[in-house]
C-alpha atoms as a PDB file:
ATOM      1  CA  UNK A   1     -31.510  37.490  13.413  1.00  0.00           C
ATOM      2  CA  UNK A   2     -28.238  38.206  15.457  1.00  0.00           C
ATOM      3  CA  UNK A   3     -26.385  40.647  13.639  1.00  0.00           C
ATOM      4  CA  UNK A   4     -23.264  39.586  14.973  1.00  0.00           C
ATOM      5  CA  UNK A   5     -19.665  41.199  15.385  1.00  0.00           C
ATOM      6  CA  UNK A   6     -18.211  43.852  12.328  1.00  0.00           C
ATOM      7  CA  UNK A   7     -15.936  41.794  10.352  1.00  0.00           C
ATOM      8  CA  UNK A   8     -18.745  38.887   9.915  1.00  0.00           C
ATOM      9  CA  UNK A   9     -19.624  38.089   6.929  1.00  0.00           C
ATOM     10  CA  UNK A  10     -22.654  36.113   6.227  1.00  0.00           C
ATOM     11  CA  UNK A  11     -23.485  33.330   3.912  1.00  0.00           C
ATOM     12  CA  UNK A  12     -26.711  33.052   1.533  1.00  0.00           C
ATOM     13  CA  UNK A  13     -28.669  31.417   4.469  1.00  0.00           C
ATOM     14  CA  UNK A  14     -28.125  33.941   6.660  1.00  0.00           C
ATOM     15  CA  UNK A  15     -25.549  32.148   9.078  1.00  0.00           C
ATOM     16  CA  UNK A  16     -22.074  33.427   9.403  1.00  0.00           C
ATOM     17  CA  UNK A  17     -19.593  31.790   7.554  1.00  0.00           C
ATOM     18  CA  UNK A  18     -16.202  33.935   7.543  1.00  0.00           C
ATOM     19  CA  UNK A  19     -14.615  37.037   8.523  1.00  0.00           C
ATOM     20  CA  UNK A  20     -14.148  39.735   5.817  1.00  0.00           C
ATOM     21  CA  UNK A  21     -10.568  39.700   4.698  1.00  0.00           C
ATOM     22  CA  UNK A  22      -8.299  42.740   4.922  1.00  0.00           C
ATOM     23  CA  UNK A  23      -6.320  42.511   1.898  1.00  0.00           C
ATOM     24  CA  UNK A  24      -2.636  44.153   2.202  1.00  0.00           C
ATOM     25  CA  UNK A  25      -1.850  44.587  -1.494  1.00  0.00           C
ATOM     26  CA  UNK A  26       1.523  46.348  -2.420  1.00  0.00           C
ATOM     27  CA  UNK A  27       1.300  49.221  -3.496  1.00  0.00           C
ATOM     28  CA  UNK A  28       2.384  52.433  -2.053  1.00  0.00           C
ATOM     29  CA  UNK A  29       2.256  56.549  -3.101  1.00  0.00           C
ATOM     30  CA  UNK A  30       6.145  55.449  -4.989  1.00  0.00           C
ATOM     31  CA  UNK A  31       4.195  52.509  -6.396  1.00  0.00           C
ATOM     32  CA  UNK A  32       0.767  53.821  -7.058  1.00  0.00           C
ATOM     33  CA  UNK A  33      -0.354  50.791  -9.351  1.00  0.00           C
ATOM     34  CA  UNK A  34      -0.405  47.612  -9.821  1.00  0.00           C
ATOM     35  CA  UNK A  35      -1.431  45.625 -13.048  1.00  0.00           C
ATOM     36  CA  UNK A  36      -1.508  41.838 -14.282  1.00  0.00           C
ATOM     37  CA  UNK A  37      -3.644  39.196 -16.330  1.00  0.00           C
ATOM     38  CA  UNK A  38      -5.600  36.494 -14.601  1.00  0.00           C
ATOM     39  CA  UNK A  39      -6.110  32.660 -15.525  1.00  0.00           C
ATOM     40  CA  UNK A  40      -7.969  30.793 -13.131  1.00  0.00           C
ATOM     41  CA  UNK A  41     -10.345  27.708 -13.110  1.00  0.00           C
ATOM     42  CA  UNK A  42     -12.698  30.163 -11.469  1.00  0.00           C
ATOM     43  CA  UNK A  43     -12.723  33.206  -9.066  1.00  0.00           C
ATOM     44  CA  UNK A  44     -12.013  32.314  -5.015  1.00  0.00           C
ATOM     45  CA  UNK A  45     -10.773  34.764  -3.297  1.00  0.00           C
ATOM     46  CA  UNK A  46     -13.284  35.256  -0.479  1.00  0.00           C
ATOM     47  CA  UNK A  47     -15.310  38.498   1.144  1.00  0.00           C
ATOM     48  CA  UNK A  48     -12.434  40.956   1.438  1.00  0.00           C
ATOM     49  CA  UNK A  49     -11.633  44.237   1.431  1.00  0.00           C
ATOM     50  CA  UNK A  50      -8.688  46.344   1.061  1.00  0.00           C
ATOM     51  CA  UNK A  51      -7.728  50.123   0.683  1.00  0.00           C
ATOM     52  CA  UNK A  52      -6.985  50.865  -2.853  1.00  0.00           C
ATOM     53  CA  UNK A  53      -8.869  51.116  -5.890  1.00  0.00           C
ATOM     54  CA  UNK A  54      -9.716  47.877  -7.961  1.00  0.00           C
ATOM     55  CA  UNK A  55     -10.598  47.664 -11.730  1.00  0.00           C
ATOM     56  CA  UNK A  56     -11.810  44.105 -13.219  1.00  0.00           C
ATOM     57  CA  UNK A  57     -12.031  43.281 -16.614  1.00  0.00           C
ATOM     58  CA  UNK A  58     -13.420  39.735 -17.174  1.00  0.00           C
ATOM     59  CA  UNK A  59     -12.489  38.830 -20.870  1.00  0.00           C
ATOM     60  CA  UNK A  60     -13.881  34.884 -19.972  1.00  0.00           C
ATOM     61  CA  UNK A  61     -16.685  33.845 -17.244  1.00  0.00           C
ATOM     62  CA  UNK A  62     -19.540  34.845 -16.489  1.00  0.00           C
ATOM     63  CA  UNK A  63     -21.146  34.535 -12.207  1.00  0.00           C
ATOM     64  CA  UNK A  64     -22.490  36.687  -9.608  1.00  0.00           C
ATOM     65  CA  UNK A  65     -20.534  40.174  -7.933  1.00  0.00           C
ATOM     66  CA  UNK A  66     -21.350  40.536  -4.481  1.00  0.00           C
ATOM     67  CA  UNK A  67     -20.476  44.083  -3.312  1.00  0.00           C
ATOM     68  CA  UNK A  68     -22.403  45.435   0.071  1.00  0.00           C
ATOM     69  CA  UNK A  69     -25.516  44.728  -0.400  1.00  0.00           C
ATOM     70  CA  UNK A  70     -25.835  44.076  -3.374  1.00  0.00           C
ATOM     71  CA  UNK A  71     -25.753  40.945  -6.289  1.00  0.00           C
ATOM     72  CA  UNK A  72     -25.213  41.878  -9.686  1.00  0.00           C
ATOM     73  CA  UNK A  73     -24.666  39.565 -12.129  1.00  0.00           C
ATOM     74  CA  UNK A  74     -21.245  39.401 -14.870  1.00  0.00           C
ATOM     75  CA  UNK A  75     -20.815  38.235 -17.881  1.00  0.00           C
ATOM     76  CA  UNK A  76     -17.491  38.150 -20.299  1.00  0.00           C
ATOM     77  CA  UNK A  77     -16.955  41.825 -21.701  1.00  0.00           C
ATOM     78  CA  UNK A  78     -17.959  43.476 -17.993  1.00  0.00           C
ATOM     79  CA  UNK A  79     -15.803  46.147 -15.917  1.00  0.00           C
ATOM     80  CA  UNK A  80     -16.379  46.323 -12.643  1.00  0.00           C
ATOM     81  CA  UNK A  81     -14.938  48.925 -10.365  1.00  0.00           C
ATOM     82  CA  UNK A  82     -14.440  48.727  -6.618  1.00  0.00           C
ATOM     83  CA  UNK A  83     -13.529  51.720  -4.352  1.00  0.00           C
ATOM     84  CA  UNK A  84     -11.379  51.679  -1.372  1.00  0.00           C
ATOM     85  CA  UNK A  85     -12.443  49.500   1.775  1.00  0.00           C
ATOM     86  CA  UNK A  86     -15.194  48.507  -0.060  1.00  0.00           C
ATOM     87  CA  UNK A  87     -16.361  44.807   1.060  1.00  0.00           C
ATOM     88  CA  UNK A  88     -16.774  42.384  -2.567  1.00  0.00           C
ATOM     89  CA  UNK A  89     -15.908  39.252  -3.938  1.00  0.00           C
ATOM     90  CA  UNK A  90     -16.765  37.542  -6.942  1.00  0.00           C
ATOM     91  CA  UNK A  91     -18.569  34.184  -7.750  1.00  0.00           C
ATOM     92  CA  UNK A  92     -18.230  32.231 -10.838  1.00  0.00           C
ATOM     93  CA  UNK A  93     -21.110  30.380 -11.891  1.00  0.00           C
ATOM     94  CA  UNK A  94     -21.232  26.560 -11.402  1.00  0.00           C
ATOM     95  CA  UNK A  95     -20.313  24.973 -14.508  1.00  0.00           C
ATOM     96  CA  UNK A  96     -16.721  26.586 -13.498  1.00  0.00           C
ATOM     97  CA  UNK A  97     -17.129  24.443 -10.311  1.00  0.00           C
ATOM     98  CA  UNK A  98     -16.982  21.152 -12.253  1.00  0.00           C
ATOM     99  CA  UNK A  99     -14.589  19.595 -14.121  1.00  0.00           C
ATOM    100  CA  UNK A 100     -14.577  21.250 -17.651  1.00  0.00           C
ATOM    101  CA  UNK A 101     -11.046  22.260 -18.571  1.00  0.00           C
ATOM    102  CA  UNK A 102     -12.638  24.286 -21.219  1.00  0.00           C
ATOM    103  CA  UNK A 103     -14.200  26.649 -19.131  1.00  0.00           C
ATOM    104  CA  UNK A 104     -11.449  29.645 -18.056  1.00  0.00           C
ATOM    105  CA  UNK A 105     -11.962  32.516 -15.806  1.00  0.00           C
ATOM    106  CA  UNK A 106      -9.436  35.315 -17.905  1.00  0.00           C
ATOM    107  CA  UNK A 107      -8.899  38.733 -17.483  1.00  0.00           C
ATOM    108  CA  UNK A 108      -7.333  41.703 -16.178  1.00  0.00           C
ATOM    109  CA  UNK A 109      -7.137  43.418 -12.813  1.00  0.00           C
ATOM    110  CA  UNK A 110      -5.486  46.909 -12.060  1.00  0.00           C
ATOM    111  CA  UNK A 111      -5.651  48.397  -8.565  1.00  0.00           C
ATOM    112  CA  UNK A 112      -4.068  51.845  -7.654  1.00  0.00           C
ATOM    113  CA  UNK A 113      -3.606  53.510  -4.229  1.00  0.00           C
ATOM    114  CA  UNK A 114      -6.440  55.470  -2.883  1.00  0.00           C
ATOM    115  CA  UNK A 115      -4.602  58.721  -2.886  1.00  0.00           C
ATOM    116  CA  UNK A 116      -3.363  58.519  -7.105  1.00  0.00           C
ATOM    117  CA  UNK A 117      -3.771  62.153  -7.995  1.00  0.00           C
ATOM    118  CA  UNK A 118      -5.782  63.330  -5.492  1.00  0.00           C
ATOM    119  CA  UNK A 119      -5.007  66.982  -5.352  1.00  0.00           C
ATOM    120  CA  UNK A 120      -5.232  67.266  -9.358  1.00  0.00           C
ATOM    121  CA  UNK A 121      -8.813  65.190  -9.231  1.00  0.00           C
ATOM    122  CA  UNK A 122     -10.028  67.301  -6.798  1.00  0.00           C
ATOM    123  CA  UNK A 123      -9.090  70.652  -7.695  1.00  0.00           C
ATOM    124  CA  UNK A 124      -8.494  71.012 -11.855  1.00  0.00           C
ATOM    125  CA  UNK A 125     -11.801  71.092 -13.551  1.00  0.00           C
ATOM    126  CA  UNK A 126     -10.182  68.947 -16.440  1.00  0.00           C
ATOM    127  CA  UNK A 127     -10.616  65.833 -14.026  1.00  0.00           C
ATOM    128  CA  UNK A 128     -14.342  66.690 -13.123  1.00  0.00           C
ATOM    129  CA  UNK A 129     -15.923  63.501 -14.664  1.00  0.00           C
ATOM    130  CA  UNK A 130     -12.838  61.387 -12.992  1.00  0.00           C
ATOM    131  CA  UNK A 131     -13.824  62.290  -9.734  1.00  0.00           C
ATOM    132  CA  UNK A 132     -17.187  61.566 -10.129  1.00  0.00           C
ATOM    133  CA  UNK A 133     -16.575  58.268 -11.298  1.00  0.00           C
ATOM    134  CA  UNK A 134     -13.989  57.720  -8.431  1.00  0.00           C
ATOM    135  CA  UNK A 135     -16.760  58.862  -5.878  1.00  0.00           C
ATOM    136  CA  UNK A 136     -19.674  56.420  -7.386  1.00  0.00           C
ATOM    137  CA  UNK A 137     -16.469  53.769  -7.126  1.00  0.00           C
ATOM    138  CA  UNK A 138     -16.983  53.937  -3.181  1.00  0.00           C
ATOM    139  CA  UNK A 139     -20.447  52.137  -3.954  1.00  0.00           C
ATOM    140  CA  UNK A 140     -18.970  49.769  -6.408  1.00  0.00           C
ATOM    141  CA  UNK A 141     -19.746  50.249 -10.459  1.00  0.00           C
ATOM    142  CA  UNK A 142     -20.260  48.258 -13.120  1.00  0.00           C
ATOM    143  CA  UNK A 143     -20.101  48.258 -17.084  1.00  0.00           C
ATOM    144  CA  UNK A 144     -22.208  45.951 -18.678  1.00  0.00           C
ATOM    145  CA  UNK A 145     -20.934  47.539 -22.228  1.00  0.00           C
ATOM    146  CA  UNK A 146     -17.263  47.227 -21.772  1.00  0.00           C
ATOM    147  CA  UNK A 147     -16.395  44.755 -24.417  1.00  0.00           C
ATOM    148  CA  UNK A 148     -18.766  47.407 -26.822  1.00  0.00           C
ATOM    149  CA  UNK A 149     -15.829  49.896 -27.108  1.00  0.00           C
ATOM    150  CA  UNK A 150     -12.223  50.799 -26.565  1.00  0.00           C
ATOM    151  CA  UNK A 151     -12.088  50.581 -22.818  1.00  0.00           C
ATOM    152  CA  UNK A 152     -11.851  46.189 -23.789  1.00  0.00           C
ATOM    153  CA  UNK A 153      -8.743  47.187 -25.930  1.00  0.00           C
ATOM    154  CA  UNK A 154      -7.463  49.754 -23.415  1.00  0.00           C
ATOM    155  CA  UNK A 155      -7.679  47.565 -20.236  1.00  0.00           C
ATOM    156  CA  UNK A 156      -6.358  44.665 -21.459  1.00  0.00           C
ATOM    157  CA  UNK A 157      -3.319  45.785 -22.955  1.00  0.00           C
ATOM    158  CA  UNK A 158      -2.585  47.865 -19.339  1.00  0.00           C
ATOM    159  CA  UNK A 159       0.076  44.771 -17.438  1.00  0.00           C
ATOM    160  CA  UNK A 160       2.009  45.585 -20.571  1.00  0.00           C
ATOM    161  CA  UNK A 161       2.754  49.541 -19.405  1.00  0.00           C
ATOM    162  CA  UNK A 162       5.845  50.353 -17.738  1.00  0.00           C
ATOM    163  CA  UNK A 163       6.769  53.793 -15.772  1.00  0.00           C
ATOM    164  CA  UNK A 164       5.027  57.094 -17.363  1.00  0.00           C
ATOM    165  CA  UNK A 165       3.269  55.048 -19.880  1.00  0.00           C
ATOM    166  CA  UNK A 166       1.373  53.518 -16.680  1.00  0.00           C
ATOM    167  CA  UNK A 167      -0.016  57.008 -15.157  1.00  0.00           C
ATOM    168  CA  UNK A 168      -0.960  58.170 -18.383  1.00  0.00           C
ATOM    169  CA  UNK A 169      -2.909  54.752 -19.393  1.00  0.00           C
ATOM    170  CA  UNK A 170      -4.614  54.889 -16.340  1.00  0.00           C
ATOM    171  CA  UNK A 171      -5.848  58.605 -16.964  1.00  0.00           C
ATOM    172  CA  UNK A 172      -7.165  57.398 -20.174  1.00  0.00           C
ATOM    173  CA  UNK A 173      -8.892  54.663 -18.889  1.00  0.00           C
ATOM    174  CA  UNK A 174     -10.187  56.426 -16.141  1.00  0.00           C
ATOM    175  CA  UNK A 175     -11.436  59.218 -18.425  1.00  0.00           C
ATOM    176  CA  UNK A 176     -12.836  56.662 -21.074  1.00  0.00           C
ATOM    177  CA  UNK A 177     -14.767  54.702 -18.433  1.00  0.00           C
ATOM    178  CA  UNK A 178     -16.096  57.905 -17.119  1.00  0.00           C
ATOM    179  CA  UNK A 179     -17.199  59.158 -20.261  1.00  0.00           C
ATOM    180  CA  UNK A 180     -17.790  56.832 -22.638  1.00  0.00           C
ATOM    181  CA  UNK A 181     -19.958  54.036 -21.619  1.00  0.00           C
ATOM    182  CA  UNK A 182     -23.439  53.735 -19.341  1.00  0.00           C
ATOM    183  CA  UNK A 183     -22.945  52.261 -15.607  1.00  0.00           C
ATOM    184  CA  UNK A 184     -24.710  51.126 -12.894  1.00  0.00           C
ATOM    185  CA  UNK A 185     -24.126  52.157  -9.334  1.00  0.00           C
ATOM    186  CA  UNK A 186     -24.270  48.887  -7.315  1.00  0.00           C
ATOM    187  CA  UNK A 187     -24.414  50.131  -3.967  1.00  0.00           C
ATOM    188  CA  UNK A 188     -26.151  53.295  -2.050  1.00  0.00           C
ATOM    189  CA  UNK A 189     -24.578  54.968   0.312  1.00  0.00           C
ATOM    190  CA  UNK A 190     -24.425  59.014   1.101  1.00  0.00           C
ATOM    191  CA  UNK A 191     -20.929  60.021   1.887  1.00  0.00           C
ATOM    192  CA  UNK A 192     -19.607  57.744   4.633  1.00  0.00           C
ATOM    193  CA  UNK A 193     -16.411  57.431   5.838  1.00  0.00           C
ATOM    194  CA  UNK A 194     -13.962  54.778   5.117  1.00  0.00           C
ATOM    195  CA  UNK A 195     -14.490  52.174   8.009  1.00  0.00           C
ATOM    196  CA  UNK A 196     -18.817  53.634   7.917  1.00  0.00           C
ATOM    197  CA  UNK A 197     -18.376  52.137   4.325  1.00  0.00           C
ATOM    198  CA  UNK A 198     -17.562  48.740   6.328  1.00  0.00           C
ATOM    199  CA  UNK A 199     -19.429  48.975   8.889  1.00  0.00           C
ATOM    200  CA  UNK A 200     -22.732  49.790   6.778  1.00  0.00           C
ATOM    201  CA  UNK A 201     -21.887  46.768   3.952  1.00  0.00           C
ATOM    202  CA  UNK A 202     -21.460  44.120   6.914  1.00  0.00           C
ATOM    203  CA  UNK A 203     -24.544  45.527   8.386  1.00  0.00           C
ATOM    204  CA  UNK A 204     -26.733  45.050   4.806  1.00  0.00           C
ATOM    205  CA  UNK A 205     -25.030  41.463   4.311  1.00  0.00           C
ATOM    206  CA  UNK A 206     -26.666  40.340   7.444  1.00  0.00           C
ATOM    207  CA  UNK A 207     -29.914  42.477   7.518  1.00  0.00           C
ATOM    208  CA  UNK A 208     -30.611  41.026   3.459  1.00  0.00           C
ATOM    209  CA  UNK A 209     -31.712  37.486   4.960  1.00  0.00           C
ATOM    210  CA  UNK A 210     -33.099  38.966   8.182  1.00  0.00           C
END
């Protein structure tokens, strides 16, 4: 199989079907995060990428997360946690593809700039298990326990924080996702680079149908 350009992404059959999207989002080191609820009729947003970190909470839906190489399924209740440049999208399954005004895709996303904190992560031991979790966030993470515990309570309630209350809330979170419930790694990968993170996802995409 012709492995193509980087940037291709591939579809199910093997063929390619799109380029991976650079997503610009807006946020900056004087406006580290970004929070808000979503309501959709299902998830659309295509392959993409983009530089910050991205935190998912699906309260309603249930589909498929595509991250790298790897499928992993979600259902309502799930976290899912993308690190920076990391190629993913998300796929509804396809009763939301019909016409059922009863099914909703609901939730929360919060995404904060790759840099939040980084001296204090990296340095003071009291943000050991946040680093951790921010590393294994390169390869994409899930939480199949989420709606289990207080992280549910804790992430939905986050587009509601304003100023301080917004870095502290996402130290909690952080810490309580780090600590607190079992996860699954999606992705393998030893320590690249930003762009080898890209370069090695496209690469699986099109070698998983070779």
């Amino acid at each position: 199989m012709r492995l193509g350009k980087p940037g291709d992404a591939v579809s199910t059959s093997g063929s390619v079907m799109r380029q991976i999207i650079n997503e610009q989002l807006q946020i900056s080191e004087s406006n580290p995060i970004k929070a808000r609820y979503y309501d959709y009729d299902r998830f659309t947003y295509p392959w993409h990428f983009h530089s910050q970190y991205e935190i998912i909470y699906v309260k309603k839906s249930c589909g498929r997360c595509f991250v790298g190489d790897c499928i992993e399924c979600f259902s309502e209740g799930d976290v899912v946690l993308f690190g920076p440049s990391l190629p993913h999208y998300m796929r509804s399954d396809d009763a939301y593809h019909g016409d059922n005004p009863r099914l909703r895709v609901q939730g929360t996303i919060i995404q904060f700039e790759e840099n939040f904190m980084q001296y204090s992560f990296d340095h003071y031991p009291q943000f050991h298990q946040i680093r951790v979790l921010l590393k294994e966030a390169r390869r994409g993470v899930v939480f199949h326990t989420a709606d289990a515990g207080p992280v549910r309570d804790m992430v939905s309630a986050f587009p509601e924080l304003k100023g301080f209350g917004q870095i502290t809330g996402l130290l909690d979170l952080l810490q309580a996702l780090a600590v607190s419930l079992p996860r699954l790694s999606l992705i393998h990968i030893s320590e690249p680079t930003r762009q080898a993170e890209i370069s090695y996802a496209v690469f699986c995409l099109k070698k998983k149908k070779k």
